[in-house]
C-alpha atoms as a PDB file:
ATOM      1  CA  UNK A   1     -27.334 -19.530 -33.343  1.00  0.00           C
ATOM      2  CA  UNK A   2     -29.888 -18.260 -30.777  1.00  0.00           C
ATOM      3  CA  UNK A   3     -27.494 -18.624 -28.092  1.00  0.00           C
ATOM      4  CA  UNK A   4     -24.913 -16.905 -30.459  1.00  0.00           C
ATOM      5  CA  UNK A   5     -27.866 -13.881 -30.878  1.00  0.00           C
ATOM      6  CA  UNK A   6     -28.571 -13.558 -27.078  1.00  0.00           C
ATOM      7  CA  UNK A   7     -24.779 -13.165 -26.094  1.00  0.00           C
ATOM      8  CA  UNK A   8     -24.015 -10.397 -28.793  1.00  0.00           C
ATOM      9  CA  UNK A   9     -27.377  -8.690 -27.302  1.00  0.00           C
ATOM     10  CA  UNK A  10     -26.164  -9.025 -23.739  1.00  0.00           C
ATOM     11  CA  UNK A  11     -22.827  -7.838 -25.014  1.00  0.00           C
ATOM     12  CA  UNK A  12     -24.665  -4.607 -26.613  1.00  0.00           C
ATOM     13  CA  UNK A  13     -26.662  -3.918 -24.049  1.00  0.00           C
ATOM     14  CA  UNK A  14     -23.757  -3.049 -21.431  1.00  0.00           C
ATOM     15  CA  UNK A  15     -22.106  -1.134 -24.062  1.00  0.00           C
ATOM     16  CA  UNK A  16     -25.394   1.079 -24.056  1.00  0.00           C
ATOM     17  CA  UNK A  17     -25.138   0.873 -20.403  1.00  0.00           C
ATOM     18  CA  UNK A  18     -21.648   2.038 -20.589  1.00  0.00           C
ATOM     19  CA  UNK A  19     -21.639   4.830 -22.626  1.00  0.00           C
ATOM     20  CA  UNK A  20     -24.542   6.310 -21.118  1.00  0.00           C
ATOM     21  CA  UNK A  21     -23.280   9.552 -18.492  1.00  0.00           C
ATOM     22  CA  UNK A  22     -25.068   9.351 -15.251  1.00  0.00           C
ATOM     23  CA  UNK A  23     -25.967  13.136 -16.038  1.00  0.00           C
ATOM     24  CA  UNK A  24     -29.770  13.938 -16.336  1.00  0.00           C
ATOM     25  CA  UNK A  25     -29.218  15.155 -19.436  1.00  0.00           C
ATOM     26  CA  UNK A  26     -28.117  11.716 -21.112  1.00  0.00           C
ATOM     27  CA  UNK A  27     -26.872  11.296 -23.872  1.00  0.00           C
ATOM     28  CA  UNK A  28     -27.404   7.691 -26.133  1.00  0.00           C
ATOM     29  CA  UNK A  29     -24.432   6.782 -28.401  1.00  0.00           C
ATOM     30  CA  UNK A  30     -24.139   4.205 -30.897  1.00  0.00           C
ATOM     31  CA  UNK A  31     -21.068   1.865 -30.481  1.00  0.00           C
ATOM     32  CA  UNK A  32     -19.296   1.499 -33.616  1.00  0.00           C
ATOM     33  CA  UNK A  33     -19.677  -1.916 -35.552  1.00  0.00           C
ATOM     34  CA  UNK A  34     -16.751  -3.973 -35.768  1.00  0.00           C
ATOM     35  CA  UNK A  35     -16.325  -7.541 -37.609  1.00  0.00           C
ATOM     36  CA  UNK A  36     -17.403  -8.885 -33.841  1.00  0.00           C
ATOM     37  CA  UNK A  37     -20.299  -7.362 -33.773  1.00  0.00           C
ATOM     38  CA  UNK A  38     -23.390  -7.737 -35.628  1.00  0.00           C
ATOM     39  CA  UNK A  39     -23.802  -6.540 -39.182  1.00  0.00           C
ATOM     40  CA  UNK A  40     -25.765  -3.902 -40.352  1.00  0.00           C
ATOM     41  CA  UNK A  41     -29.027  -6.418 -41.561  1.00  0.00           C
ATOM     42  CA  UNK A  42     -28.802  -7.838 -37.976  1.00  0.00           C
ATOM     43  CA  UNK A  43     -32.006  -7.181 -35.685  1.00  0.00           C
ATOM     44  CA  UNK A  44     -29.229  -5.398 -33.067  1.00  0.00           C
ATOM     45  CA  UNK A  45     -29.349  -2.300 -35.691  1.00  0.00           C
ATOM     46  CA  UNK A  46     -33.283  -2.049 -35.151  1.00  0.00           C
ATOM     47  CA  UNK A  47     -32.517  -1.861 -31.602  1.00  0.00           C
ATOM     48  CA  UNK A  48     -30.259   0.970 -31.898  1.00  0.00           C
ATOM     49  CA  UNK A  49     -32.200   2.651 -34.432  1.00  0.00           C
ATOM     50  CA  UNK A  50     -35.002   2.415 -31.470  1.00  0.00           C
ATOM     51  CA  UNK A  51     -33.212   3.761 -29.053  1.00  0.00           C
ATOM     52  CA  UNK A  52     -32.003   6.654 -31.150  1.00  0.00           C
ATOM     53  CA  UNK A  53     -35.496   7.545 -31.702  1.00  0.00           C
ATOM     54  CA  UNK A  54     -36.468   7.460 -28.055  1.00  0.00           C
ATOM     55  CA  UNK A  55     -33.925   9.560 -27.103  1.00  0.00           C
ATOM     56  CA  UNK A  56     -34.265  11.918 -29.465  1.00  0.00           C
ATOM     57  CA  UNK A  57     -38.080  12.248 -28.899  1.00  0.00           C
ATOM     58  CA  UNK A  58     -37.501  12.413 -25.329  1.00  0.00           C
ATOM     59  CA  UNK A  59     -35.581  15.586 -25.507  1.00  0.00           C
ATOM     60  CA  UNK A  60     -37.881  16.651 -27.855  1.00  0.00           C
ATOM     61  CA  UNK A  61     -40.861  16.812 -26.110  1.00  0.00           C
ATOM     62  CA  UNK A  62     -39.094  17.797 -22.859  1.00  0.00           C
ATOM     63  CA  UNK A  63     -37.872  21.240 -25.160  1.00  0.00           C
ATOM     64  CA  UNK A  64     -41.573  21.977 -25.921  1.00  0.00           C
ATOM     65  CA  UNK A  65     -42.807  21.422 -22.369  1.00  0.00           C
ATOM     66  CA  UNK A  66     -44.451  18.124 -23.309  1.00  0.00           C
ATOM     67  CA  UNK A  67     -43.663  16.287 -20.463  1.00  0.00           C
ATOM     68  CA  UNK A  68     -45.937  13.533 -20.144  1.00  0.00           C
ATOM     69  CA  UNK A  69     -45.088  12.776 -23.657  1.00  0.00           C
ATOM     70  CA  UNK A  70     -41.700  12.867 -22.442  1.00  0.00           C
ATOM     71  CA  UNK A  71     -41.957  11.109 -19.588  1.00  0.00           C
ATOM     72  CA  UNK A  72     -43.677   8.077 -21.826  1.00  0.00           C
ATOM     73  CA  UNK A  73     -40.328   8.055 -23.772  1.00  0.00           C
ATOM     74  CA  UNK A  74     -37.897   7.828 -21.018  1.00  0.00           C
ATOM     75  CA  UNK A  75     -40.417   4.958 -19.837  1.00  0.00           C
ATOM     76  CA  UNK A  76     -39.894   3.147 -23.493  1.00  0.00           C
ATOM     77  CA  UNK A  77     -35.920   3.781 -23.078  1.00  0.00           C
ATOM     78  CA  UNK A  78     -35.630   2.635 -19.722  1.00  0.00           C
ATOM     79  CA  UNK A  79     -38.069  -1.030 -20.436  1.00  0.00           C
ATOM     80  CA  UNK A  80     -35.445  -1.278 -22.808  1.00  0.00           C
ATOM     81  CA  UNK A  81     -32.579  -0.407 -20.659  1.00  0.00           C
ATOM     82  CA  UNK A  82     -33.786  -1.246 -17.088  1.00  0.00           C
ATOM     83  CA  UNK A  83     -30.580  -0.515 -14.826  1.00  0.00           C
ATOM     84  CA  UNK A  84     -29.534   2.618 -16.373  1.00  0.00           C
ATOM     85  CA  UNK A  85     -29.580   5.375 -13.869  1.00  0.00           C
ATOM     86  CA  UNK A  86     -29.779   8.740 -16.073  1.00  0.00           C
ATOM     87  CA  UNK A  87     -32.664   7.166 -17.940  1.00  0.00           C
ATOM     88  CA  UNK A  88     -34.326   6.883 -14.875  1.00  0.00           C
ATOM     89  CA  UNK A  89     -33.344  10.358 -12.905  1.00  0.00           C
ATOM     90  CA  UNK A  90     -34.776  11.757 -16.463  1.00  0.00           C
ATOM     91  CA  UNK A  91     -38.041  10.210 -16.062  1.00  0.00           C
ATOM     92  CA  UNK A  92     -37.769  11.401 -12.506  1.00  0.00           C
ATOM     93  CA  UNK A  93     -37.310  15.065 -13.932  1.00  0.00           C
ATOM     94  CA  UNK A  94     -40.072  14.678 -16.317  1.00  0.00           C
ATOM     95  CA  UNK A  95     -42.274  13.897 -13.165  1.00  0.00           C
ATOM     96  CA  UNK A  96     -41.264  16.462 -11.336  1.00  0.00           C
ATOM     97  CA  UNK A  97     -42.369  18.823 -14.288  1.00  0.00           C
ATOM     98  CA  UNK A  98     -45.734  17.781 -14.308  1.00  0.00           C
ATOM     99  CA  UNK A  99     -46.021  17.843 -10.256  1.00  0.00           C
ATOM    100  CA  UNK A 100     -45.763  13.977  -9.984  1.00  0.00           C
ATOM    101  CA  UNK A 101     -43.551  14.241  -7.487  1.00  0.00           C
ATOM    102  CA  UNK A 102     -44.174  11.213  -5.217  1.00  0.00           C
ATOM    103  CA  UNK A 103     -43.423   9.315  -8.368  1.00  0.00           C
ATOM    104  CA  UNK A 104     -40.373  11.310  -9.523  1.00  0.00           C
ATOM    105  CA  UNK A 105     -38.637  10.359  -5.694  1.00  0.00           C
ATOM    106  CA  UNK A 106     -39.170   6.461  -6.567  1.00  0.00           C
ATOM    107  CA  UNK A 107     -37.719   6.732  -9.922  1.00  0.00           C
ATOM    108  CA  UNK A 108     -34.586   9.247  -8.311  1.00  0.00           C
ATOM    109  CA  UNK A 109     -34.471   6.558  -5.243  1.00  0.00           C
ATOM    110  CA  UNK A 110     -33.891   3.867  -7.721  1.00  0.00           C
ATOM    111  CA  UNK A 111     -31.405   5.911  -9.741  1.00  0.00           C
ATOM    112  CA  UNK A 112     -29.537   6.603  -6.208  1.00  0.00           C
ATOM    113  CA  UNK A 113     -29.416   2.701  -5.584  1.00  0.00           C
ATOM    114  CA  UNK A 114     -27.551   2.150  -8.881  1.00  0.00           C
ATOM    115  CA  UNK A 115     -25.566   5.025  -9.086  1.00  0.00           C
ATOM    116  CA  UNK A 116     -24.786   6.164  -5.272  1.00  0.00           C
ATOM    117  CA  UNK A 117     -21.581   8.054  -6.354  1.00  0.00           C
ATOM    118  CA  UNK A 118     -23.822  10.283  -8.780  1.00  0.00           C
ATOM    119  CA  UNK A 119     -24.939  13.735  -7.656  1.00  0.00           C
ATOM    120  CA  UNK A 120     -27.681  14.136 -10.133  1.00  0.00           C
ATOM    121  CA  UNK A 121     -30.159  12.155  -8.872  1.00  0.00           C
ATOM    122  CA  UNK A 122     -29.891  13.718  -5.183  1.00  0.00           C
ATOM    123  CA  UNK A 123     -30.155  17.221  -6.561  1.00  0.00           C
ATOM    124  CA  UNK A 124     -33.169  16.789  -8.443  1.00  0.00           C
ATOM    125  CA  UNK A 125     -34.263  14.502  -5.344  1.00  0.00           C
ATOM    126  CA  UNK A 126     -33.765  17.383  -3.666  1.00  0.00           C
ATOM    127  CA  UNK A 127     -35.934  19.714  -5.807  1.00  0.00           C
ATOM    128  CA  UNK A 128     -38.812  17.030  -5.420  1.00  0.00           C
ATOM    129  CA  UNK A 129     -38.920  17.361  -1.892  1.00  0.00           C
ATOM    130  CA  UNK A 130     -38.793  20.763  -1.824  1.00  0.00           C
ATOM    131  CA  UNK A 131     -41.652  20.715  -3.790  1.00  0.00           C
ATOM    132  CA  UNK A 132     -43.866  18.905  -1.051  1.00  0.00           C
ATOM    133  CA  UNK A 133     -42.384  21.065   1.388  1.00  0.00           C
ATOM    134  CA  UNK A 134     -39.852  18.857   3.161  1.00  0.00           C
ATOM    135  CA  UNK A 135     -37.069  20.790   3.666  1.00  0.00           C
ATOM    136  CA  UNK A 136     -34.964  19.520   5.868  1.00  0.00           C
ATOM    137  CA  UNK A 137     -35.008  16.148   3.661  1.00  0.00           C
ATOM    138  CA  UNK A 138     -34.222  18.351   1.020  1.00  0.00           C
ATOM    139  CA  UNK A 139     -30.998  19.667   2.532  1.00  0.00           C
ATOM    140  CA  UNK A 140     -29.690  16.144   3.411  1.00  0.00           C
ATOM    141  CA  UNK A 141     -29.644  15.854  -0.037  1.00  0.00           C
ATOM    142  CA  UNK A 142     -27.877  19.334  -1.287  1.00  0.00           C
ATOM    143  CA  UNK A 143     -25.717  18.622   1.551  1.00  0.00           C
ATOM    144  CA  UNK A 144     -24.349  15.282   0.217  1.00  0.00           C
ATOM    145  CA  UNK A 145     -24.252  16.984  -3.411  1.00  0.00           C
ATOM    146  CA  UNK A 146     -21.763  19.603  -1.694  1.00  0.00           C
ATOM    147  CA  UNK A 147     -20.335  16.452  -0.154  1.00  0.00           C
ATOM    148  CA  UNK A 148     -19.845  14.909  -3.673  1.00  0.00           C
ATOM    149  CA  UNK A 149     -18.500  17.847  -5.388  1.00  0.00           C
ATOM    150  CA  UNK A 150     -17.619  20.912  -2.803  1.00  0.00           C
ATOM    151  CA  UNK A 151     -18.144  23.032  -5.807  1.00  0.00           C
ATOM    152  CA  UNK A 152     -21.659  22.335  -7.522  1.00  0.00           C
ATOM    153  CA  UNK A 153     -23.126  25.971  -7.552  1.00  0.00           C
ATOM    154  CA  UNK A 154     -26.891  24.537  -8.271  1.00  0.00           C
ATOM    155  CA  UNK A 155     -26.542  22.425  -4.442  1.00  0.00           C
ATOM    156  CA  UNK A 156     -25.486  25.737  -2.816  1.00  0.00           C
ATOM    157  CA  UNK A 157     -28.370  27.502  -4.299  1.00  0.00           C
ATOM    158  CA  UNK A 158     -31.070  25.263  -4.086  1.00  0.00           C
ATOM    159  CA  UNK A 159     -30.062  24.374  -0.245  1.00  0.00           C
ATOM    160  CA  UNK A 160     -30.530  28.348   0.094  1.00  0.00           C
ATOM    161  CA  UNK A 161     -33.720  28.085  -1.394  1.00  0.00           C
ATOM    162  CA  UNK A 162     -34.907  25.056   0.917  1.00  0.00           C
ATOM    163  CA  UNK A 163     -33.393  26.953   3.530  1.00  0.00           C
ATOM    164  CA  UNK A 164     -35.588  29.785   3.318  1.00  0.00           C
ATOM    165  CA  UNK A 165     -38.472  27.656   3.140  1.00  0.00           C
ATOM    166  CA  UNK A 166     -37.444  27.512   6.825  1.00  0.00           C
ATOM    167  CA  UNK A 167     -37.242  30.678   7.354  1.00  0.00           C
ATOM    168  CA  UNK A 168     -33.484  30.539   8.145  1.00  0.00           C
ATOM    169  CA  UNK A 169     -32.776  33.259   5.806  1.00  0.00           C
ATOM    170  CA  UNK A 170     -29.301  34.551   7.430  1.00  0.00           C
ATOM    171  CA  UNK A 171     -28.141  30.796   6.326  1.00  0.00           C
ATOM    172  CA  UNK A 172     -29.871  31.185   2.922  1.00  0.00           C
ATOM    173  CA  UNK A 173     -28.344  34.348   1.815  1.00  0.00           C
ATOM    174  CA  UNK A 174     -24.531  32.801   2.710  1.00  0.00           C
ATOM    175  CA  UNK A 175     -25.894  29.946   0.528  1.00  0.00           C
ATOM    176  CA  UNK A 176     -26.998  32.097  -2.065  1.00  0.00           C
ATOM    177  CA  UNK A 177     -23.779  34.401  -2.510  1.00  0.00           C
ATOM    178  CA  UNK A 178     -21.841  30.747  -2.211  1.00  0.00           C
ATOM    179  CA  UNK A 179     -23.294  29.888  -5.346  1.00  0.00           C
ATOM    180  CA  UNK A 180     -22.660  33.367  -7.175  1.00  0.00           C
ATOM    181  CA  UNK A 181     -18.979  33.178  -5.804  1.00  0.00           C
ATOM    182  CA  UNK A 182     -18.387  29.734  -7.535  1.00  0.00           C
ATOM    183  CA  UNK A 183     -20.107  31.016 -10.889  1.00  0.00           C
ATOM    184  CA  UNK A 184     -20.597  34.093 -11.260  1.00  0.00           C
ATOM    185  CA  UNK A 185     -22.976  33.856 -14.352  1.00  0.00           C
ATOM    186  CA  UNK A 186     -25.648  32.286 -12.717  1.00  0.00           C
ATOM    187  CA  UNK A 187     -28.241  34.875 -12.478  1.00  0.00           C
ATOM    188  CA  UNK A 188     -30.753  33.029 -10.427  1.00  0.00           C
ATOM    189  CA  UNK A 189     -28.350  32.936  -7.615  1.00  0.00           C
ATOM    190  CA  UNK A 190     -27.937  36.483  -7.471  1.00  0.00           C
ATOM    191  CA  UNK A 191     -31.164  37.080  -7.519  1.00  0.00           C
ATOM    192  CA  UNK A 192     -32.322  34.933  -4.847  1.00  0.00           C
ATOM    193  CA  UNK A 193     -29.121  36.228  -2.518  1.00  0.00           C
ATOM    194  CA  UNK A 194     -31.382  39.874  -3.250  1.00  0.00           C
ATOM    195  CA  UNK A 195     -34.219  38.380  -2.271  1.00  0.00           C
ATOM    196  CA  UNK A 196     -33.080  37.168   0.715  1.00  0.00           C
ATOM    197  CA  UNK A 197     -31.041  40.987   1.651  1.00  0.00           C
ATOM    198  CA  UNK A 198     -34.753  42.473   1.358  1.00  0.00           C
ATOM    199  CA  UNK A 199     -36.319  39.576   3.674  1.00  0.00           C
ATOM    200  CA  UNK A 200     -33.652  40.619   6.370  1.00  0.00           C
ATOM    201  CA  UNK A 201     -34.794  43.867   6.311  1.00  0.00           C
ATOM    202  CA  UNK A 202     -31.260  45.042   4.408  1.00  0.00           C
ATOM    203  CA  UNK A 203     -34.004  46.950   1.265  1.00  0.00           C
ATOM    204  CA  UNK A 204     -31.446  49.626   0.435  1.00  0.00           C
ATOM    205  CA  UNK A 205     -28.553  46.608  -0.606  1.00  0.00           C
ATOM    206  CA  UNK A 206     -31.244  44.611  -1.855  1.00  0.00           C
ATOM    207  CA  UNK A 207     -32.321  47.329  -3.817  1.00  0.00           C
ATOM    208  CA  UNK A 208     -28.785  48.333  -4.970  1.00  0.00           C
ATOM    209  CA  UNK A 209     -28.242  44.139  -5.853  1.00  0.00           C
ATOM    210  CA  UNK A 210     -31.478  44.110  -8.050  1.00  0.00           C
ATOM    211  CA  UNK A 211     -30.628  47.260  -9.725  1.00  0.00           C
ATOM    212  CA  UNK A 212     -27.131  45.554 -10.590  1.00  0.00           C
ATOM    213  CA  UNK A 213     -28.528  42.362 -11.785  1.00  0.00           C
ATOM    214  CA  UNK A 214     -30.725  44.217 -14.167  1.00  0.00           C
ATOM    215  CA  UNK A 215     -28.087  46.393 -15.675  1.00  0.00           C
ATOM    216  CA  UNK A 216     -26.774  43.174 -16.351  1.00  0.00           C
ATOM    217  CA  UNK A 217     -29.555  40.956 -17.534  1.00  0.00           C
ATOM    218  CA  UNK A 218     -32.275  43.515 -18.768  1.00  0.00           C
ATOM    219  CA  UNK A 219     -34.328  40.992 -20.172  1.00  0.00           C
ATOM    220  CA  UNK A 220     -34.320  38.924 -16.413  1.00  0.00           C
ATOM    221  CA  UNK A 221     -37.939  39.548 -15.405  1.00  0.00           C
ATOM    222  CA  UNK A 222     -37.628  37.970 -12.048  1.00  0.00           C
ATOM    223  CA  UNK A 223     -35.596  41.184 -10.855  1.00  0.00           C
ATOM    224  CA  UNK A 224     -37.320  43.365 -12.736  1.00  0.00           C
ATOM    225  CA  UNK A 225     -40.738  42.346 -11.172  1.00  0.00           C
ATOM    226  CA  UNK A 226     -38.714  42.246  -7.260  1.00  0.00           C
ATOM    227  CA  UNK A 227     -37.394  45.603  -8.370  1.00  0.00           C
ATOM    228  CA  UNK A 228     -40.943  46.804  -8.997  1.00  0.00           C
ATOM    229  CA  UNK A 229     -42.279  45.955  -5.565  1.00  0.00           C
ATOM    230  CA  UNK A 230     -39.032  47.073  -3.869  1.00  0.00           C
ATOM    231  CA  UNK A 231     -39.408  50.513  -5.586  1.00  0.00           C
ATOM    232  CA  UNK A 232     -43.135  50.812  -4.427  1.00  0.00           C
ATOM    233  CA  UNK A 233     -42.530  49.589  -1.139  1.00  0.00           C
ATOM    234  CA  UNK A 234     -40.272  52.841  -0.653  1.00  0.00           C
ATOM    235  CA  UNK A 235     -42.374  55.130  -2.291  1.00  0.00           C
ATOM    236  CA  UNK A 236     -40.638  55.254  -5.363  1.00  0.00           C
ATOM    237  CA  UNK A 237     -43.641  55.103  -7.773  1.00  0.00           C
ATOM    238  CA  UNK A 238     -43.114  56.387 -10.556  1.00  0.00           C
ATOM    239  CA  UNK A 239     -39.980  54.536 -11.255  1.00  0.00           C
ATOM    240  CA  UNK A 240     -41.686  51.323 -10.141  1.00  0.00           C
ATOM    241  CA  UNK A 241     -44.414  51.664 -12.912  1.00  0.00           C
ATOM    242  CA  UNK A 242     -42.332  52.456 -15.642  1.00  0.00           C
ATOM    243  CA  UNK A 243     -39.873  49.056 -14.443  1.00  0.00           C
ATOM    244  CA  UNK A 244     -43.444  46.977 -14.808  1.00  0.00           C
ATOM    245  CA  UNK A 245     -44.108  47.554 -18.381  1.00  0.00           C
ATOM    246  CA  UNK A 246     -41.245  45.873 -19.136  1.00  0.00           C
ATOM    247  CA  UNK A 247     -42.260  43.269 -16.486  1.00  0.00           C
ATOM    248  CA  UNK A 248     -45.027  42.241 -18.487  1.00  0.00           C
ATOM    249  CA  UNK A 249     -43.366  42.681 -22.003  1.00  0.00           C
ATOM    250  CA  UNK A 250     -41.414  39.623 -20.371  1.00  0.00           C
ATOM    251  CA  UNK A 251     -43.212  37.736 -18.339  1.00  0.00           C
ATOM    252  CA  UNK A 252     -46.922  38.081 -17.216  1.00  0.00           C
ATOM    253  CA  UNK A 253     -47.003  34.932 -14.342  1.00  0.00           C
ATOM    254  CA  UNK A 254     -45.935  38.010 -11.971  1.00  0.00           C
ATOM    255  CA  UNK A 255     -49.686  39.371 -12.346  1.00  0.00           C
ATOM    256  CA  UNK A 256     -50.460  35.904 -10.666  1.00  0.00           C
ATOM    257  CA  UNK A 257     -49.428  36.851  -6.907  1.00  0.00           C
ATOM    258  CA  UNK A 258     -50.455  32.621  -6.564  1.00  0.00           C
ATOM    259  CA  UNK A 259     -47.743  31.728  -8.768  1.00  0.00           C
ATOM    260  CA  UNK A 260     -44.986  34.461  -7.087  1.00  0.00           C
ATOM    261  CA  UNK A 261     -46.074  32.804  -3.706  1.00  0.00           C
ATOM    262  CA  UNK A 262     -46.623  28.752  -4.941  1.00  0.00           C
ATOM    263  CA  UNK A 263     -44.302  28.184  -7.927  1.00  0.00           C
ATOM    264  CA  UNK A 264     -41.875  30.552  -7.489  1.00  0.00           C
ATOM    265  CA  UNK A 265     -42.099  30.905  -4.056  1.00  0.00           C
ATOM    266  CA  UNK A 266     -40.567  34.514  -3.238  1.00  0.00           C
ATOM    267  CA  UNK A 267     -39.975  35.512   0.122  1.00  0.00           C
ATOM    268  CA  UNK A 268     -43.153  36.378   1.979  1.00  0.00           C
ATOM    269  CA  UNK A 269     -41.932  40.307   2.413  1.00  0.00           C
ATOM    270  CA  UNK A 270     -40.923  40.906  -1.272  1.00  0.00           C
ATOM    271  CA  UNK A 271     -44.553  38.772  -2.731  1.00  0.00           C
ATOM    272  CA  UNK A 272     -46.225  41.270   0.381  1.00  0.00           C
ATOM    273  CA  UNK A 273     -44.875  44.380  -1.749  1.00  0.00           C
ATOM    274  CA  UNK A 274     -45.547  43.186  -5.121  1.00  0.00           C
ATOM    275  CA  UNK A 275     -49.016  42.150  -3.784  1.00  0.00           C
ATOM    276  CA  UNK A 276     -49.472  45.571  -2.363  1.00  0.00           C
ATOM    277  CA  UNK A 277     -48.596  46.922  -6.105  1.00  0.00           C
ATOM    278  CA  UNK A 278     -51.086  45.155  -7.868  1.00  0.00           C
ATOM    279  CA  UNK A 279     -53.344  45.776  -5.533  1.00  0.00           C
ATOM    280  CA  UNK A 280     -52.592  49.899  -5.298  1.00  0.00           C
ATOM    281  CA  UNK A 281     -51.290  50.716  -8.549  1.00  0.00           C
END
């Protein structure tokens, strides 16, 4: 009967393992019972039942910014599911949130090693990197995402961004507007191609861009803040003043020049021109 008990867990296991996307945002579905399977007072249902709760307060905690807590949930899901990569380019992600980052590469490594076909874990393997500041390891990885799937927008964007950590902003910007072309609704994109226009010295299209973006996404206080320092930089004061109220009705981190230059990590000419702002006005 033991033996009998082992073999249907083995047997549930890999369906778990199965059904499970390699996506980072996984998610855990229960296998239907049939007459093969164990019934519903078997000790298999406890184990689903666990699961189900893991996952559920994984995502949890990850919506409310709790990522440690999260990050102790995909660790539960993944002792009980060891060779499932989403679980662990999850955990990975959760690291990554909390600036763990050493850590999140092993656990996106490992996720590589048992899904190498899988873009996921490069792109966020990617982001890691770029966080410590290695670029060009970065890139290797957007480039094999791009390699994977031609059209992933996020790879084309994200190798722009790593790219301007170089300072190879030409390059950048035909990343950036790469990533617009293939979908169009992905604001960030845009933004960051306008970024990179007013780092090349181009601050009347860069202007224009930001001023489009906002008609577009008023609420977007990343372009509203750029569009602030833009406007100052070019003596347009007034106009730049009024656009910062709303700045701050949205988002007050752009007070922080730190942040603009650390976390967000602006170009250095467009965080010199909001710096100049703060500073001035």
């Amino acid at each position: 009967m033991r033996r009998l008990f082992q073999a249907l867990t083995a047997i549930v296991l890999l369906c778990l393992l199965t059904i499970l996307p390699p996506a980072e945002a996984v998610t855990l579905e229960v296998t239907p019972i049939t007459q093969d399977q164990p019934t519903a007072d078997s000790p298999m249902d406890d184990l689903y039942k666990r699961i189900g709760e893991l996952r559920d307060q994984a995502f949890g905690a990850t919506n409310q910014g709790k990522f440690g807590e999260a990050e102790a949930f995909w660790t539960e899901l993944i002792e009980l599911l060891p060779n499932n990569p989403a679980l662990i380019s999850n955990r990975g992600n959760s690291r990554v949130s909390q600036g763990k980052l050493e850590a999140a590469i092993e656990d996106f490594n490992k996720a590589i090693e048992l899904s190498p076909e899988s873009s996921d874990p490069y792109l966020n393997r990617g982001a890691a990197y770029e966080g410590l500041e290695k670029f060009e390891e970065a890139i290797a990885d957007y480039n094999h995402v791009i390699e994977l799937d031609p059209n992933d927008a996020a790879a084309y964007n994200n190798r722009g961004n790593a790219r301007g950590g170089l300072r190879r902003w030409n390059e950048a910007l035909t990343d950036f507007k790469k990533a617009a072309l293939l979908a169009p609704d992905f604001a960030i994109a845009r933004a960051n191609g306008a970024l990179a226009l007013y780092q090349l010295g181009n601050t009347d299209d860069a202007i224009r861009e930001m001023r489009n973006i906002i008609r577009k996404y008023p609420r977007f206080a990343d372009m509203r803040a750029a569009y602030t320092a833009a406007l100052w930089s070019i003596g347009a004061r007034d106009e730049a003043e009024s656009n910062w109220v709303s700045v701050l009705d949205l988002d007050v981190r752009y007070k922080n020049i730190e942040w603009v230059k650390t976390v967000r990590r602006w170009p250095k000419d467009i965080t010199t021109a909001l710096e100049k702002f703060l500073t001035l006005s």
